[in-house]
N, C-alpha and C. Protein backbone atom coordinates (compact mmCIF):
# COMPACT_ATOMS: atom_id res chain seq x y z
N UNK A 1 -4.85 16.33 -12.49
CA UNK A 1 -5.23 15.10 -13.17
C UNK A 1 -6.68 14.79 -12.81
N UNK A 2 -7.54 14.32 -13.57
CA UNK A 2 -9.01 14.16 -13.79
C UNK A 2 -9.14 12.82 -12.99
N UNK A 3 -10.44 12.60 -12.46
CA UNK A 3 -10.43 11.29 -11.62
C UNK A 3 -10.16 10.34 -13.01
N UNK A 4 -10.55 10.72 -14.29
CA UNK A 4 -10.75 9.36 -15.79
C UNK A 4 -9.24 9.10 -15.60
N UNK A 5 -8.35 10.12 -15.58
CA UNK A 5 -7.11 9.62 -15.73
C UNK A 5 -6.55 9.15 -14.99
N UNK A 6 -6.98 9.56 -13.66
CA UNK A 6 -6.30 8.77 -12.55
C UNK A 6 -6.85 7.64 -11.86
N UNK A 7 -7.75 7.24 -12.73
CA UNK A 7 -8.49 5.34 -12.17
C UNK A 7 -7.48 4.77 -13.40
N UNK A 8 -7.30 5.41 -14.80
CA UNK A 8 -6.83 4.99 -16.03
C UNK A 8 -5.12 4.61 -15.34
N UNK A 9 -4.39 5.81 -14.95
CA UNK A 9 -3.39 5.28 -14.94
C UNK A 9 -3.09 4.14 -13.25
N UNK A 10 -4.39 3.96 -12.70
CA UNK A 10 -4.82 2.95 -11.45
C UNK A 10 -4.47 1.64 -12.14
N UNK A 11 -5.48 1.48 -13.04
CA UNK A 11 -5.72 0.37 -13.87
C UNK A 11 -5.05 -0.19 -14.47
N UNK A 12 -3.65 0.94 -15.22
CA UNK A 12 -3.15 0.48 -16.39
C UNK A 12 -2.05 -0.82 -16.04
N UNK A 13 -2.17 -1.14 -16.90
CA UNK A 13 -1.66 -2.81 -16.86
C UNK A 13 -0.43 -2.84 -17.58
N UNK A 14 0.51 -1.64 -18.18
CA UNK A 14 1.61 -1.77 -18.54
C UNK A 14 1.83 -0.58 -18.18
N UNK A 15 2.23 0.05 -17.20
CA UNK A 15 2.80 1.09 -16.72
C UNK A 15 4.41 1.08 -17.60
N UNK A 16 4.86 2.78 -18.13
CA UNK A 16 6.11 2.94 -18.30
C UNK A 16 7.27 2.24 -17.58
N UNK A 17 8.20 1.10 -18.19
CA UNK A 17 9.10 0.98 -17.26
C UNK A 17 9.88 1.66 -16.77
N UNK A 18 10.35 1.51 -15.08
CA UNK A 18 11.72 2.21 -14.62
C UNK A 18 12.60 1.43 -15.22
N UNK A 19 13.94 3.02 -15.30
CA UNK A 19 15.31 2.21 -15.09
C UNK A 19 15.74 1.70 -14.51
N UNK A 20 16.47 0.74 -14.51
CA UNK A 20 17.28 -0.29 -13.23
C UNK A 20 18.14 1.11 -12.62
N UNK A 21 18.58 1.93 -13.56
CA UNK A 21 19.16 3.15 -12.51
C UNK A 21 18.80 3.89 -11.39
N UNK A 22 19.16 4.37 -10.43
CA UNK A 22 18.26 5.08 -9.48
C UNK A 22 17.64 6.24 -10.13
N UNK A 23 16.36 6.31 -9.91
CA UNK A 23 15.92 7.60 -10.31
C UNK A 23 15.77 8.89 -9.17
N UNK A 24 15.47 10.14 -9.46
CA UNK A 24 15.46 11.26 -8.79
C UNK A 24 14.04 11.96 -8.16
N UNK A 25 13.28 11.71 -7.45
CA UNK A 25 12.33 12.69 -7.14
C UNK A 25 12.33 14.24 -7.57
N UNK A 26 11.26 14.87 -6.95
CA UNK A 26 11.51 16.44 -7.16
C UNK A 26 11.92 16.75 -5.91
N UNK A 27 12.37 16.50 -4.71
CA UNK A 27 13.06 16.52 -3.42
C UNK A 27 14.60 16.49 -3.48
N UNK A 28 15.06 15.81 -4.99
CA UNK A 28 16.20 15.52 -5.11
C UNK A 28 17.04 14.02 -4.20
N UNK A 29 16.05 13.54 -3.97
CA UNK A 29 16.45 12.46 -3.30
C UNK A 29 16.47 10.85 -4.09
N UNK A 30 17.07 10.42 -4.03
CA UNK A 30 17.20 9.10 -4.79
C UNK A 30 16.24 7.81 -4.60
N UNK A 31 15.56 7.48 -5.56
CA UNK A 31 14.72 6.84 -5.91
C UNK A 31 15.36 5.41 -5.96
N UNK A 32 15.05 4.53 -5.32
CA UNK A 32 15.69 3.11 -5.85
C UNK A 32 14.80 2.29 -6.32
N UNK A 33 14.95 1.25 -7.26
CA UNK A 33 14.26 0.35 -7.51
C UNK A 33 14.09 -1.30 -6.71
N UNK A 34 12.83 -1.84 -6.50
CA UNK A 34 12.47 -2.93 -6.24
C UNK A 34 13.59 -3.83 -6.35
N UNK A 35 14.36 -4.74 -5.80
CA UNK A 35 14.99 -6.32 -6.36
C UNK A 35 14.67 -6.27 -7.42
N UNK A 36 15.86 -6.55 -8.23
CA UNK A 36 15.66 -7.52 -10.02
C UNK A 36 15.17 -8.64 -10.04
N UNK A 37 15.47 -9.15 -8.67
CA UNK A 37 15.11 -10.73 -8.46
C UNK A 37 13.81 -10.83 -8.66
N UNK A 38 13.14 -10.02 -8.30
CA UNK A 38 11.41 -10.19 -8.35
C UNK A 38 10.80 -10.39 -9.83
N UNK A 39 11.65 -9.97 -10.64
CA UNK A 39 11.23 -10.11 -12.34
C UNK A 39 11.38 -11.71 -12.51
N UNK A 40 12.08 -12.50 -11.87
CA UNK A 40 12.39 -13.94 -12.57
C UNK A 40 11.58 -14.55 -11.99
N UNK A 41 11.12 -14.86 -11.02
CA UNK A 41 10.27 -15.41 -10.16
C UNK A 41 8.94 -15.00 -10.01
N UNK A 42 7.89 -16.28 -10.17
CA UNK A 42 6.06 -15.88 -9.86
C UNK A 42 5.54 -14.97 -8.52
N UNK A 43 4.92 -14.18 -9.01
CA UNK A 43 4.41 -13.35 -7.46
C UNK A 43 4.11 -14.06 -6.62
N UNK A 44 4.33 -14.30 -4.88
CA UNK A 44 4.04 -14.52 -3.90
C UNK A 44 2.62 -14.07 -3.08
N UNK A 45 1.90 -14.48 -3.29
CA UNK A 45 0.31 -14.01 -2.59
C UNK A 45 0.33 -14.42 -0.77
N UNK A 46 -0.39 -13.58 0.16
CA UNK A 46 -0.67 -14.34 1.00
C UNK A 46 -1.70 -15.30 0.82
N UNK A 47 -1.70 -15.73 2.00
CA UNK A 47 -2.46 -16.94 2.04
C UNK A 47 -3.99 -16.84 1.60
N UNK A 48 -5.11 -17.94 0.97
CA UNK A 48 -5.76 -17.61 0.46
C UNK A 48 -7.11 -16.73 2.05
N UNK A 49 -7.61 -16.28 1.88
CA UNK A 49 -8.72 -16.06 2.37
C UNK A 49 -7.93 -14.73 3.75
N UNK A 50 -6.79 -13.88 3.20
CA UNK A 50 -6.37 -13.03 4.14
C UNK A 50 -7.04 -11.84 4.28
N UNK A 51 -7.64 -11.44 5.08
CA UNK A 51 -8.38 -10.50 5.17
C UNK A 51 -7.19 -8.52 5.02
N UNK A 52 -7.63 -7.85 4.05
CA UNK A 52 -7.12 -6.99 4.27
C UNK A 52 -8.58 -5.79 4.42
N UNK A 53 -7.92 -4.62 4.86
CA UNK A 53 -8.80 -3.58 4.93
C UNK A 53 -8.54 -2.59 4.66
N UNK A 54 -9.02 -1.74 3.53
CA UNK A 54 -8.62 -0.65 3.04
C UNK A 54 -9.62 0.38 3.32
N UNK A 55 -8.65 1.50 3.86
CA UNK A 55 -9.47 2.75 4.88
C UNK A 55 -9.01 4.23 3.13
N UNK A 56 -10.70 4.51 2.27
CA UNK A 56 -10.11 5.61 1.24
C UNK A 56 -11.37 6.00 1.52
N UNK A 57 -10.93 7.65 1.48
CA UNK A 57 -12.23 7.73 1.02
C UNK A 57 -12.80 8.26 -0.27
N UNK A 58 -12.11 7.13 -1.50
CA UNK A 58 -12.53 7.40 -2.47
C UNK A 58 -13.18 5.79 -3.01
N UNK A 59 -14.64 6.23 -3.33
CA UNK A 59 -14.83 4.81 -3.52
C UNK A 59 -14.19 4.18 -5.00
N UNK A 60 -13.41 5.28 -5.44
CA UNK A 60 -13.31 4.94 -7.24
C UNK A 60 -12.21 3.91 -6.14
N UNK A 61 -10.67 4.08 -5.41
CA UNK A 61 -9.28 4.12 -4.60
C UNK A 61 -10.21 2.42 -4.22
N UNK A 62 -11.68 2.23 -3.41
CA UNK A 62 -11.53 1.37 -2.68
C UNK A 62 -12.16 0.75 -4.00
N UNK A 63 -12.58 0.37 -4.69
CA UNK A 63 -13.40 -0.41 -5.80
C UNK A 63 -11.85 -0.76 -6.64
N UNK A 64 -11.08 -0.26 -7.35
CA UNK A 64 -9.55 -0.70 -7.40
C UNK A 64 -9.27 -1.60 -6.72
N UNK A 65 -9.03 -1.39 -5.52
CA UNK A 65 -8.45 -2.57 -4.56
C UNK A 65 -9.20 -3.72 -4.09
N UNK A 66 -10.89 -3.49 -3.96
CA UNK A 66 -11.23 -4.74 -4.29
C UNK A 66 -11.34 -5.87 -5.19
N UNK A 67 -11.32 -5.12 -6.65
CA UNK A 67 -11.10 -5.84 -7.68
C UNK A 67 -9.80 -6.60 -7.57
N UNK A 68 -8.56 -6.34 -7.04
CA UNK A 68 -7.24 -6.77 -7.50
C UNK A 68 -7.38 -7.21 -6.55
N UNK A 69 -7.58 -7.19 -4.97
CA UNK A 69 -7.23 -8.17 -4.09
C UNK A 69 -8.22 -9.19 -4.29
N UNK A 70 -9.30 -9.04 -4.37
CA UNK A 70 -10.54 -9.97 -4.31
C UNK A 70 -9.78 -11.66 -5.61
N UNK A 71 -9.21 -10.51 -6.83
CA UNK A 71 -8.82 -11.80 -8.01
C UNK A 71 -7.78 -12.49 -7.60
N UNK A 72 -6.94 -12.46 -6.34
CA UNK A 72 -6.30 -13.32 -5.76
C UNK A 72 -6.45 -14.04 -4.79
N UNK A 73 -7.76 -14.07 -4.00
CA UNK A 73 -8.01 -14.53 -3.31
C UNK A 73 -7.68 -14.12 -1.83
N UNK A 74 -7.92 -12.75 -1.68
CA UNK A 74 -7.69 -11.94 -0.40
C UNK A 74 -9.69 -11.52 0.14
N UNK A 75 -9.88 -11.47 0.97
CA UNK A 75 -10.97 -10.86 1.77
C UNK A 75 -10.86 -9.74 2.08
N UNK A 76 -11.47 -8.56 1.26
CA UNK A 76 -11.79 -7.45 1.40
C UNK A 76 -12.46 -6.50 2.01
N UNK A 77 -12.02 -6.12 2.90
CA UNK A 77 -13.08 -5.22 4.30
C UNK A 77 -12.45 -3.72 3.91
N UNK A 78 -13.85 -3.06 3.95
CA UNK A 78 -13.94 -1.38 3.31
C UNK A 78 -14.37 -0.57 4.25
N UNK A 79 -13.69 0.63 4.03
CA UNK A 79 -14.27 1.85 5.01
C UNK A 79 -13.81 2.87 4.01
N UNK A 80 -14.70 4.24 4.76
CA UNK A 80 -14.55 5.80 3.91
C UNK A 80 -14.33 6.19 4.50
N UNK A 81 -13.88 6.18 5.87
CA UNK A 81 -13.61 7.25 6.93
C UNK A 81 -12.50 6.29 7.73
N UNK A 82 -11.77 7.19 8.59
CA UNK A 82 -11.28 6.99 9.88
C UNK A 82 -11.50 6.01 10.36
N UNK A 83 -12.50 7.04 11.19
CA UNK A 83 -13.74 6.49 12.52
C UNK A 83 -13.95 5.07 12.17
N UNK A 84 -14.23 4.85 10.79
CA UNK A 84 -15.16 3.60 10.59
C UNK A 84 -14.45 2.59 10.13
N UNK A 85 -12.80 2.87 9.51
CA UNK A 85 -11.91 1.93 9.94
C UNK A 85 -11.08 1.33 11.15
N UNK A 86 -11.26 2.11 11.85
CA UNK A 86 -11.08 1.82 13.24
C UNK A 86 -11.73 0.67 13.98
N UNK A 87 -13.22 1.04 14.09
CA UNK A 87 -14.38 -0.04 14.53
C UNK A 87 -14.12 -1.00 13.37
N UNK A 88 -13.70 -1.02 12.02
CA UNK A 88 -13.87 -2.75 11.50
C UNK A 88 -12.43 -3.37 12.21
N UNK A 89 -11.23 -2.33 12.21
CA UNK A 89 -10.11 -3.17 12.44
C UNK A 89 -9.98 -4.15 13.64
N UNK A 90 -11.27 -3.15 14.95
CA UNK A 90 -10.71 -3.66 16.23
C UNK A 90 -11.84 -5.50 15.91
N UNK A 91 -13.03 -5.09 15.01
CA UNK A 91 -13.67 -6.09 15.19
C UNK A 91 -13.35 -6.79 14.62
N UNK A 92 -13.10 -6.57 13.08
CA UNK A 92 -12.72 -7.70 12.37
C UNK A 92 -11.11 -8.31 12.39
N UNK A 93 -10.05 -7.87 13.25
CA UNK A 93 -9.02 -8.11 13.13
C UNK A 93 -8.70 -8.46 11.90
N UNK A 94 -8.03 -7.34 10.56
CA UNK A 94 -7.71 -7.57 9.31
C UNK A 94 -6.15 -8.34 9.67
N UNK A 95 -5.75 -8.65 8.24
CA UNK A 95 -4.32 -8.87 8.52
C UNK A 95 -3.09 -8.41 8.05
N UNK A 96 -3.89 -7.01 7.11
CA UNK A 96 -3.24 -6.18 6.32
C UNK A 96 -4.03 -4.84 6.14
N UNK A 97 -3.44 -3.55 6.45
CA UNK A 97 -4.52 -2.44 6.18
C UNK A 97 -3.69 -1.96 5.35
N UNK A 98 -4.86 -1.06 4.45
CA UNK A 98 -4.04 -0.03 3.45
C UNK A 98 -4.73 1.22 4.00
N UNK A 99 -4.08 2.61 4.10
CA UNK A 99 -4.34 3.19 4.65
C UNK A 99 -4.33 4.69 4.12
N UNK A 100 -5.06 5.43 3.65
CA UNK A 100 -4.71 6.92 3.27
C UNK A 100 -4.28 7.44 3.80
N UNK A 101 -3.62 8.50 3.58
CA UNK A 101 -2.61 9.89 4.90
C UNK A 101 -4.32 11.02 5.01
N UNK A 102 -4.80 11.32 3.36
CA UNK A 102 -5.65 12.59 3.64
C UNK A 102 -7.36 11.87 3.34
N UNK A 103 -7.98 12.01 4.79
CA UNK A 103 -8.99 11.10 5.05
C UNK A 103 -10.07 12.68 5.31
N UNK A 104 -11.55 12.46 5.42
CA UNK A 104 -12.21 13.53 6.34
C UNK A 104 -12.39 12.98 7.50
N UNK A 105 -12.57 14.10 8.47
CA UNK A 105 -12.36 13.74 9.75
C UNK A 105 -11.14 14.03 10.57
N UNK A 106 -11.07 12.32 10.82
CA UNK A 106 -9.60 11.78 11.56
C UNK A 106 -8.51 11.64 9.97
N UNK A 107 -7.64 12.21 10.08
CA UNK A 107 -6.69 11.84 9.48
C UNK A 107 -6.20 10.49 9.16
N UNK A 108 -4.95 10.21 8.46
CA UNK A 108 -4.52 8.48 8.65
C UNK A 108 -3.43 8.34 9.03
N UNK A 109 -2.52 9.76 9.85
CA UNK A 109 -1.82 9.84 10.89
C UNK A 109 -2.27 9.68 12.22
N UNK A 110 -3.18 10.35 12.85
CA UNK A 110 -4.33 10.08 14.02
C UNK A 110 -4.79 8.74 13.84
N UNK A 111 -5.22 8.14 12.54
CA UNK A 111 -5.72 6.83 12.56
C UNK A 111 -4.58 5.64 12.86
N UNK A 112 -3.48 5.99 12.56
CA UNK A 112 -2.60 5.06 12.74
C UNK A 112 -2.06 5.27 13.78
N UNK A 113 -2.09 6.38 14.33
CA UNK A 113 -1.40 6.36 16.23
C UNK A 113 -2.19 5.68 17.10
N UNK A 114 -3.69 5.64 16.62
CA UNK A 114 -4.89 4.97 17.36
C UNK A 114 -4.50 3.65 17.01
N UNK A 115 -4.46 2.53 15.51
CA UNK A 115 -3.87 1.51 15.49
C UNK A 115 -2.60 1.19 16.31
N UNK A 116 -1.56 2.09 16.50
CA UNK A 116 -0.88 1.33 17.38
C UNK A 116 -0.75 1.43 18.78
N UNK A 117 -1.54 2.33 19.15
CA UNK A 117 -1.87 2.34 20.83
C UNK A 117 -2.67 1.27 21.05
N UNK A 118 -3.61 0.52 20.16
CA UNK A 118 -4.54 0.05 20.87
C UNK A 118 -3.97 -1.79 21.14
N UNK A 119 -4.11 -2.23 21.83
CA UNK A 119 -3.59 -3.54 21.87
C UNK A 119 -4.24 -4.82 20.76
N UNK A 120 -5.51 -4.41 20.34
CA UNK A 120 -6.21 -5.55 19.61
C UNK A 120 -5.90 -5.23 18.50
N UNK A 121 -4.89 -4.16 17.53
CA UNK A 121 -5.02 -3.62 16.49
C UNK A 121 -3.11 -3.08 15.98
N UNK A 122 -2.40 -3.03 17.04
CA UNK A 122 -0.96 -2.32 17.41
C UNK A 122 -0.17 -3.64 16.63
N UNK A 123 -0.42 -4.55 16.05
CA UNK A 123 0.56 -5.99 15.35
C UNK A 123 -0.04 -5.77 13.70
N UNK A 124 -1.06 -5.17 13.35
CA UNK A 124 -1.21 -5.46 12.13
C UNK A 124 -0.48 -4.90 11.60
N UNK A 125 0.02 -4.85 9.85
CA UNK A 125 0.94 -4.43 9.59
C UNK A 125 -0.06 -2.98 8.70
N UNK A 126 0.74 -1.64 8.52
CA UNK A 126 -0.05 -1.18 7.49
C UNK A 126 0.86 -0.35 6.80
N UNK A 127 0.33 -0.20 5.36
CA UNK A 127 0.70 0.37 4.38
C UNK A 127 -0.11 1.58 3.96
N UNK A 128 0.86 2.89 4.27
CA UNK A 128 -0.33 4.07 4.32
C UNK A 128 0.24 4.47 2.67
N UNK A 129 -1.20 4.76 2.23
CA UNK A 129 -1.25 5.25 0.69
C UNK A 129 -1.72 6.85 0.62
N UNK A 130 -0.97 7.55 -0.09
CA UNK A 130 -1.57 8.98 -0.78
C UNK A 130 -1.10 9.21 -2.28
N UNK A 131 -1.78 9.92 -2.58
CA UNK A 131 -1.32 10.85 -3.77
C UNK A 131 -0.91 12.69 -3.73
N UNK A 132 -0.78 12.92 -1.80
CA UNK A 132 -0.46 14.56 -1.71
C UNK A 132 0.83 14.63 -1.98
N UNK A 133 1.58 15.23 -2.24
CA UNK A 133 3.09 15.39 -2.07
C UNK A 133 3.20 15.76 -0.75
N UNK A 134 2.59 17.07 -0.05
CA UNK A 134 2.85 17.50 1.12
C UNK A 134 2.32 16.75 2.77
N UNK A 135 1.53 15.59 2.07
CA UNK A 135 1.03 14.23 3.15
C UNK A 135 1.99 13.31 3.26
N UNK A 136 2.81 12.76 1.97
CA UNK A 136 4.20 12.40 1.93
C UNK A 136 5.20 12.73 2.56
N UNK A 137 5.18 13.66 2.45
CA UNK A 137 6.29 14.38 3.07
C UNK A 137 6.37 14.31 4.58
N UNK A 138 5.65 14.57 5.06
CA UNK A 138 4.70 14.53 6.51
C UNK A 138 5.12 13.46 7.18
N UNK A 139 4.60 12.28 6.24
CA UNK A 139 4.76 11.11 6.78
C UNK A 139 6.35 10.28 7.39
N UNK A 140 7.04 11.01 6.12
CA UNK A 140 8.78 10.73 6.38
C UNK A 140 9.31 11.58 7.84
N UNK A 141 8.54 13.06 8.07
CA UNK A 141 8.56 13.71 9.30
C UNK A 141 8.30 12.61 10.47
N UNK A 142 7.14 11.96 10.44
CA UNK A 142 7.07 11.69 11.46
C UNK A 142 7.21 10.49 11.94
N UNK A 143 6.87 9.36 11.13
CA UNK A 143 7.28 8.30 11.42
C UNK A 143 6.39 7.26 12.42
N UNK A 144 5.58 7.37 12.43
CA UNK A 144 4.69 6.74 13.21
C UNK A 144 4.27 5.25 13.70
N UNK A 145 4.68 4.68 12.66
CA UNK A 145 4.76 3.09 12.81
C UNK A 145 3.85 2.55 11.77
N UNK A 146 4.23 3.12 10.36
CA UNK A 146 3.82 2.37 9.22
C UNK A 146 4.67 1.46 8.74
N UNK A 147 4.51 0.90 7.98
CA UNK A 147 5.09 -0.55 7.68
C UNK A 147 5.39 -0.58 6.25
N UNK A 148 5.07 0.61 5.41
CA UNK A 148 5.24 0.83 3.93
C UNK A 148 4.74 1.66 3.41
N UNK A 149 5.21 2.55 2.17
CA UNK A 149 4.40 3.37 1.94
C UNK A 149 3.81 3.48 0.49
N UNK A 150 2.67 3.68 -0.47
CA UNK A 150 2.53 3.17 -1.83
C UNK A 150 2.08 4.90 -2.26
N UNK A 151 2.59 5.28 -2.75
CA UNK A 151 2.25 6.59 -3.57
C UNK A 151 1.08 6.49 -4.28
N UNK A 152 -0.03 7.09 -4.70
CA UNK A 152 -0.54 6.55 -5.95
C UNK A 152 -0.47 7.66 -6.74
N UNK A 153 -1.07 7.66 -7.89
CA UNK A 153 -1.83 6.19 -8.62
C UNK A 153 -0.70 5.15 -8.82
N UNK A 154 -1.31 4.20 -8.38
CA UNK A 154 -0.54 2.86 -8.38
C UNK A 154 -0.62 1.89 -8.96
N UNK A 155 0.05 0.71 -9.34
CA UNK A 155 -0.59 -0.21 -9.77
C UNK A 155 -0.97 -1.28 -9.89
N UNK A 156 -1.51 -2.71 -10.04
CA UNK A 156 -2.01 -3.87 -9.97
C UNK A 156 -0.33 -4.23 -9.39
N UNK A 157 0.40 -4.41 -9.77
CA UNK A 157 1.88 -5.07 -10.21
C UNK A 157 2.09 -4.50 -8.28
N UNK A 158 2.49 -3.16 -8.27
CA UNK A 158 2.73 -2.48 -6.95
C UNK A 158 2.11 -2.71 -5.69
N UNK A 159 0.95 -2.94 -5.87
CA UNK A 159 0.14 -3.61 -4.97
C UNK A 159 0.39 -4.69 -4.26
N UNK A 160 0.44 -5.79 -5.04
CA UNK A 160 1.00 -6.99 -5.03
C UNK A 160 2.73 -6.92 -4.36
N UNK A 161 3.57 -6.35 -4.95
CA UNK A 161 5.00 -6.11 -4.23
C UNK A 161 4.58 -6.01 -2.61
N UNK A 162 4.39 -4.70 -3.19
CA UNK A 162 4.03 -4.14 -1.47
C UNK A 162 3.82 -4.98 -0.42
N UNK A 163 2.40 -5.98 -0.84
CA UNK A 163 2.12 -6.80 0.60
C UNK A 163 3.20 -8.11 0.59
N UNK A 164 3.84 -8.43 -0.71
CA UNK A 164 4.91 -9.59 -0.55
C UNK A 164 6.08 -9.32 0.21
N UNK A 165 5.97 -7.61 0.52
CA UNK A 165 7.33 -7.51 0.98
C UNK A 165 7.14 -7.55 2.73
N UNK A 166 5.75 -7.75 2.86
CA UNK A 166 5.69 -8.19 4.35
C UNK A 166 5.36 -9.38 4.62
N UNK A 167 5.21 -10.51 3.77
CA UNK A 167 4.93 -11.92 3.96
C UNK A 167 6.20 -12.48 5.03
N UNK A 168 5.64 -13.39 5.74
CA UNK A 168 6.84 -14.26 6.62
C UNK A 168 7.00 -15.66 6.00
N UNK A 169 7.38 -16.65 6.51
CA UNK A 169 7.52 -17.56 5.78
C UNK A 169 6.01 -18.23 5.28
N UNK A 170 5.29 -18.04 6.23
CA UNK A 170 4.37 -18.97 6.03
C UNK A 170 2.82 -18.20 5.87
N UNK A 171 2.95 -16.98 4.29
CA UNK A 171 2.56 -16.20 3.84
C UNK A 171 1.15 -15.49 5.04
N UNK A 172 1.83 -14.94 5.50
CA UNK A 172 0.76 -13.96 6.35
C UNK A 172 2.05 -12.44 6.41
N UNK A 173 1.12 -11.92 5.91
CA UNK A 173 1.44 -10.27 6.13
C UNK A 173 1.95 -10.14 7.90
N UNK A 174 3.01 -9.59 8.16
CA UNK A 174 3.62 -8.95 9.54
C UNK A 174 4.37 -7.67 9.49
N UNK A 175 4.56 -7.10 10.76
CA UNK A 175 5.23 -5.57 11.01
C UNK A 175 6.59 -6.18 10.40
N UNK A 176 6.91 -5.02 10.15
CA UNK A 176 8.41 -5.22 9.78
C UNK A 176 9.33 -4.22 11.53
N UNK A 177 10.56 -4.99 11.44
CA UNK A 177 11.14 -4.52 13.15
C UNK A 177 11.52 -3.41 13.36
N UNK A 178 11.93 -2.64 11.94
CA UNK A 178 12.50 -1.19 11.89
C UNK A 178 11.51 -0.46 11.04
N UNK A 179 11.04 0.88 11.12
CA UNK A 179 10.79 1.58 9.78
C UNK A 179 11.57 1.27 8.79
N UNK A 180 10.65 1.83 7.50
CA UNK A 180 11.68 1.27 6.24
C UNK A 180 12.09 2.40 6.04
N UNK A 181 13.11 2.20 5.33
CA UNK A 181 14.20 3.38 4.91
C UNK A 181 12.97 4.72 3.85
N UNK A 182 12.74 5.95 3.52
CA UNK A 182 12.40 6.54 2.62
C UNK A 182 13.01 5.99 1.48
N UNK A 183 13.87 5.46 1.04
CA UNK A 183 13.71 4.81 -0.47
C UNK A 183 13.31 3.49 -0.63
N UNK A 184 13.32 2.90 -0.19
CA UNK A 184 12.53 1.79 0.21
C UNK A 184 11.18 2.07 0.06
N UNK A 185 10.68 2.57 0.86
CA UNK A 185 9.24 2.69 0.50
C UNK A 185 8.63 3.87 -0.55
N UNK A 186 10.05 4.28 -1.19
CA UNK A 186 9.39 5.31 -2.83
C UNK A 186 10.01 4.75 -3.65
N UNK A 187 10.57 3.11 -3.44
CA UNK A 187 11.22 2.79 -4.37
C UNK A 187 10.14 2.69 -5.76
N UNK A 188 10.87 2.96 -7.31
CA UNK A 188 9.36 2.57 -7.96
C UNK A 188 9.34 1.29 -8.28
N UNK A 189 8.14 0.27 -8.73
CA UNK A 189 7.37 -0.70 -8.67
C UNK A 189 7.86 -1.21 -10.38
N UNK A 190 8.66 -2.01 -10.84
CA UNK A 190 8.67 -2.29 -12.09
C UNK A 190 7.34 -3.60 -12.67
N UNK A 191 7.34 -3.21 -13.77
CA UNK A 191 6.17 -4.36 -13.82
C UNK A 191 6.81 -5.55 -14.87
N UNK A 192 7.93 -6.68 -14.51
CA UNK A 192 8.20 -7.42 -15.70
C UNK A 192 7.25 -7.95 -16.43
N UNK A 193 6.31 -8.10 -16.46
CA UNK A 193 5.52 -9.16 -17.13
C UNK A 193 4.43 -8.31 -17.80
N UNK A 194 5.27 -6.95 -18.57
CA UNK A 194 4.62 -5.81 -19.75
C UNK A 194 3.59 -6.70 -20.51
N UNK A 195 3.40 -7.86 -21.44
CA UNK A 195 3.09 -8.20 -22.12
C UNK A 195 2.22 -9.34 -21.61
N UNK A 196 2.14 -9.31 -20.13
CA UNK A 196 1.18 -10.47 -19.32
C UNK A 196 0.18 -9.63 -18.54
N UNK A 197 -0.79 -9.90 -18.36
CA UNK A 197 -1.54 -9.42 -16.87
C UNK A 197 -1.38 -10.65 -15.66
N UNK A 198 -1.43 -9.54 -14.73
CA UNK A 198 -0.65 -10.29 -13.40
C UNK A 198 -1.50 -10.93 -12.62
């Protein structure tokens, strides 16, 4: 897939719906879908001015996510590397990272064992993102202490799920107490509101 198509299907604002049925990977493993409940009810944002930080190193991956977090009123802190998400996390204490698996350098397995060894950085919550199959895969191996996982290309709608599903009551992104299940975090992302932008 061409980077045109894959910012295109980033972007797209009516993604194919899933079935409410479970669907199948190519692993053969069962795919579940999001709550229905989430279709009746307005999206949940954190709070206004939450700082997240997204570690890609694709600037098409980080220019995406500033646009969509920025239009809700999230604070956007960027890195292309590792290394250099590391030094914003410990300084800027984000309150949400998004995180690639295939980075140059340090990886975003190495990067995330470093997030949770370190004490100023080991509570944020993060959501590691790829598009490898075999970085995916990896990740269910090992288990490291991510907090969610978003496949891409992804979309506006998915985005948004994702960090609602770590809100606490009093909308701030937190760890969740267990890993999440592998379908859980490949569940796919429905978008009710086909005929709205979100």
């Amino acid at each position: 897939m061409g980077i045109l198509d894959t910012l295109k299907s980033i972007l797209a604002k009516t993604p194919a719906p899933a079935t409410p049925e479970a669907e199948s990977n190519s692993g053969g493993a069962e795919i579940l879908p999001l709550p229905l409940e989430r279709r009746s009810r307005p999206r949940v944002n954190a709070r206004d001015g939450t700082k997240v930080l997204i570690i890609d190193d694709s600037p098409t991956i980080v220019a995406v996510f500033r646009k969509i977090l920025r239009t809700a009123g999230y604070v956007v802190l960027e890195a292309l590397d590792a290394e250099q998400g590391l030094e914003i996390a410990r300084q800027d204490k984000p309150e949400l990272i998004f995180l690639d698996i295939v980075l140059p350098g340090m990886n975003g397995f190495a990067a995330l064992r470093h997030l949770r060894r370190d004490p100023l950085t080991r509570e944020i919550p993060v959501i590691m993102i790829s598009g490898n199959e075999q970085a995916t895969e990896q990740f269910f191996g090992t288990r490291i202490g991510a907090d969610d996982f978003m496949k891409k290309p992804f979309s506006r709608y998915e985005v948004f799920a994702r960090i609602e599903r770590l809100l606490d009551a009093e909308l701030i992104p937190r760890r969740v107490s267990a890993p999440p299940s592998r379908e859980a975090m490949l569940a796919p992302v429905e978008n009710p509101l086909q005929q709205q932008a979100l």
